[in-house]
Protein backbone atom coordinates (compact mmCIF):
# COMPACT_ATOMS: atom_id res chain seq x y z
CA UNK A 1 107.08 24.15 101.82
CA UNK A 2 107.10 24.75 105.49
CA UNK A 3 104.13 23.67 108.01
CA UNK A 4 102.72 26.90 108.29
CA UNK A 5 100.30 28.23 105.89
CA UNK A 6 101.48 32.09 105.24
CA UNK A 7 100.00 34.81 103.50
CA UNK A 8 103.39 35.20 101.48
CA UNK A 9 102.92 31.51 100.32
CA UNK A 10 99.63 31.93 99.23
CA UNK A 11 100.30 35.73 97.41
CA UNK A 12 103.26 33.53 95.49
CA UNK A 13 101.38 30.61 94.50
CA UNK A 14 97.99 32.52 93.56
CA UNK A 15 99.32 35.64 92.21
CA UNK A 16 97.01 38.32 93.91
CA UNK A 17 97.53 41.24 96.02
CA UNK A 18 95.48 40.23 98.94
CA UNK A 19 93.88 37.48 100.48
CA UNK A 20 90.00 38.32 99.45
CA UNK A 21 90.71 37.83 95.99
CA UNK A 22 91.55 33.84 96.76
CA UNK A 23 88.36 31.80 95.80
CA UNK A 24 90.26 28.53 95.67
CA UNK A 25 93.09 27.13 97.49
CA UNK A 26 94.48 24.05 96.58
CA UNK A 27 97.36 23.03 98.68
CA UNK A 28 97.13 19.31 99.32
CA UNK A 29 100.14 16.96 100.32
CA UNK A 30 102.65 19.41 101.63
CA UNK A 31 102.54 18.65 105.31
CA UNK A 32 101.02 21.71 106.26
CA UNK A 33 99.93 21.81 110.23
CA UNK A 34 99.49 25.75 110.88
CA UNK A 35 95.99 26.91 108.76
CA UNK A 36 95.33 30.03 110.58
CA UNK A 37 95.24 31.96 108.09
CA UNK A 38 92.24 30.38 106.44
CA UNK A 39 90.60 32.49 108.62
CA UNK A 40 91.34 35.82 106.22
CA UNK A 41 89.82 33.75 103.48
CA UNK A 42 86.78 35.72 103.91
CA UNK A 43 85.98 34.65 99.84
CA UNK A 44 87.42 31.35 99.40
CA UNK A 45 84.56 28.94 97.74
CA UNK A 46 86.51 25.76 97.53
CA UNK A 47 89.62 24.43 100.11
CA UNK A 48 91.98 21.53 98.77
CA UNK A 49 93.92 20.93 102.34
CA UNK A 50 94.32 16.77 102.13
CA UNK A 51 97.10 14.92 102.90
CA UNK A 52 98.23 17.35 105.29
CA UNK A 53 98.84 17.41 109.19
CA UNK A 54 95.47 19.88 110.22
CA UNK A 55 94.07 18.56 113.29
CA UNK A 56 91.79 21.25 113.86
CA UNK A 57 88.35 23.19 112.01
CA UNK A 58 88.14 26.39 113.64
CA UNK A 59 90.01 28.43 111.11
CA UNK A 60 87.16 27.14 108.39
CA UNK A 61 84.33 28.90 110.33
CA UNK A 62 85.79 32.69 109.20
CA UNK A 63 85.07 30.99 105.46
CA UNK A 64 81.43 31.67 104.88
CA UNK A 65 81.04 31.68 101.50
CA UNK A 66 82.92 28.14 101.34
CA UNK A 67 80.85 25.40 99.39
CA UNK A 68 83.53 22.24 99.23
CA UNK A 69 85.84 21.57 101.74
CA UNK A 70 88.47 18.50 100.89
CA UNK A 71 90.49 17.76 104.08
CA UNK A 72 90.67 13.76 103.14
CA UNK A 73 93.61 12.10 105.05
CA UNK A 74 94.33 14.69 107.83
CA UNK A 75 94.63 14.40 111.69
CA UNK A 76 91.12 15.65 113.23
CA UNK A 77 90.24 13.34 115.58
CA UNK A 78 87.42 15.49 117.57
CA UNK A 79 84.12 14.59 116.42
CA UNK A 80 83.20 18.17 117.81
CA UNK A 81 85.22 19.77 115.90
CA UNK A 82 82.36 19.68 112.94
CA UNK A 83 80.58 22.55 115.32
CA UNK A 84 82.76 25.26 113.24
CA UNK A 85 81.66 24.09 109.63
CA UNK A 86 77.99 25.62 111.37
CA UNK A 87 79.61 29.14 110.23
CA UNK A 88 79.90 27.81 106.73
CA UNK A 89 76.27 27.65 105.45
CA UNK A 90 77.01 27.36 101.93
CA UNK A 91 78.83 24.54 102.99
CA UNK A 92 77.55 21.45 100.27
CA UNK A 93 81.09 19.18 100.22
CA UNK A 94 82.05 17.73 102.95
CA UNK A 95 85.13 15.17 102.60
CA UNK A 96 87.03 14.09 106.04
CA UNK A 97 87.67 10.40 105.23
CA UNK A 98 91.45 9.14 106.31
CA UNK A 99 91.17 11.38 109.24
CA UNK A 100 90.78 9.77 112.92
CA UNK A 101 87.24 11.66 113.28
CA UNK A 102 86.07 8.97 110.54
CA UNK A 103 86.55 6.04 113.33
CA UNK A 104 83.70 7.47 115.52
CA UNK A 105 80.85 5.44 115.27
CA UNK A 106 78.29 8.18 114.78
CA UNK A 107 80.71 9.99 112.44
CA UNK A 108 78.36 9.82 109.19
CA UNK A 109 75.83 10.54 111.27
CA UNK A 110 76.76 12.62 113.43
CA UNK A 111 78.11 15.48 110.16
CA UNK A 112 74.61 15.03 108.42
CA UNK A 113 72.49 16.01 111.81
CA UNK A 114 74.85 18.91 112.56
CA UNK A 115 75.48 20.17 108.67
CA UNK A 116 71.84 19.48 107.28
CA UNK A 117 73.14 21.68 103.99
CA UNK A 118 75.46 19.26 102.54
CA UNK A 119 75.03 17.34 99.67
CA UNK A 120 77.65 14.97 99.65
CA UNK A 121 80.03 13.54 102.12
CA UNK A 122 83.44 11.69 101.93
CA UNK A 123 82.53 11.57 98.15
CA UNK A 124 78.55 9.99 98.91
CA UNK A 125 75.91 11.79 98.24
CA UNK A 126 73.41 12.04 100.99
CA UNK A 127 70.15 10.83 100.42
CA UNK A 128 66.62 11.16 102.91
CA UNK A 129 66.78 7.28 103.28
């Protein structure tokens, strides 16, 4: 499969006739670095994108009806780059682990304050303690 995420790729592998009908994308370990167009996923509810070579977030924040988001073992490394999962407010799975971003210090932290919706991060539930 080639780095870039196409619309021809996804139409194969999913078997519709256009990109709203996708609801869930599951397209880990294939070295994919171009995502952008996650942002015609206007529908999607669930993204499978880990062990891939996405360094960035911005094409998630065209996703609003997204609820679980799986991007473990990645290359993020911007700990503001969490700002566009704000445009995802059904947003209750979080998992970034294996990515740079999970070094910060603040990292755990840092998601909860910013995406008070979610439910579970890095596969731990978040609890008020």
């Amino acid at each position: 499969m080639p780095n870039i995420l196409t619309k021809e790729i996804l139409f194969a592998k999913y078997k519709v006739q256009n990109l709203e009908e996708i609801k869930n994308l599951n397209l880990w370990g294939n070295d994919i670095e171009n995502i952008e167009i996650i942002k015609d996923l206007h529908n999607v509810e669930v993204i499978g994108l880990s062990v891939n070579k996405i360094n960035t977030l911005q094409y998630f924040s065209y996703c609003p009806e997204l609820t679980e988001l799986y991007l473990r073992k990645n290359g993020i490394e911007d700990i503001k780059e969490i700002i566009y999962l704000k445009n995802c407010p059904k947003l209750k799975i979080l998992w970034l682990e294996e990515n740079p971003i999970s070094n910060n210090p603040n990292y755990r932290q840092y998601i909860i304050n910013t995406l008070p919706q979610l439910v579970k991060l890095d596969n731990v539930s978040i609890t008020l303690s």
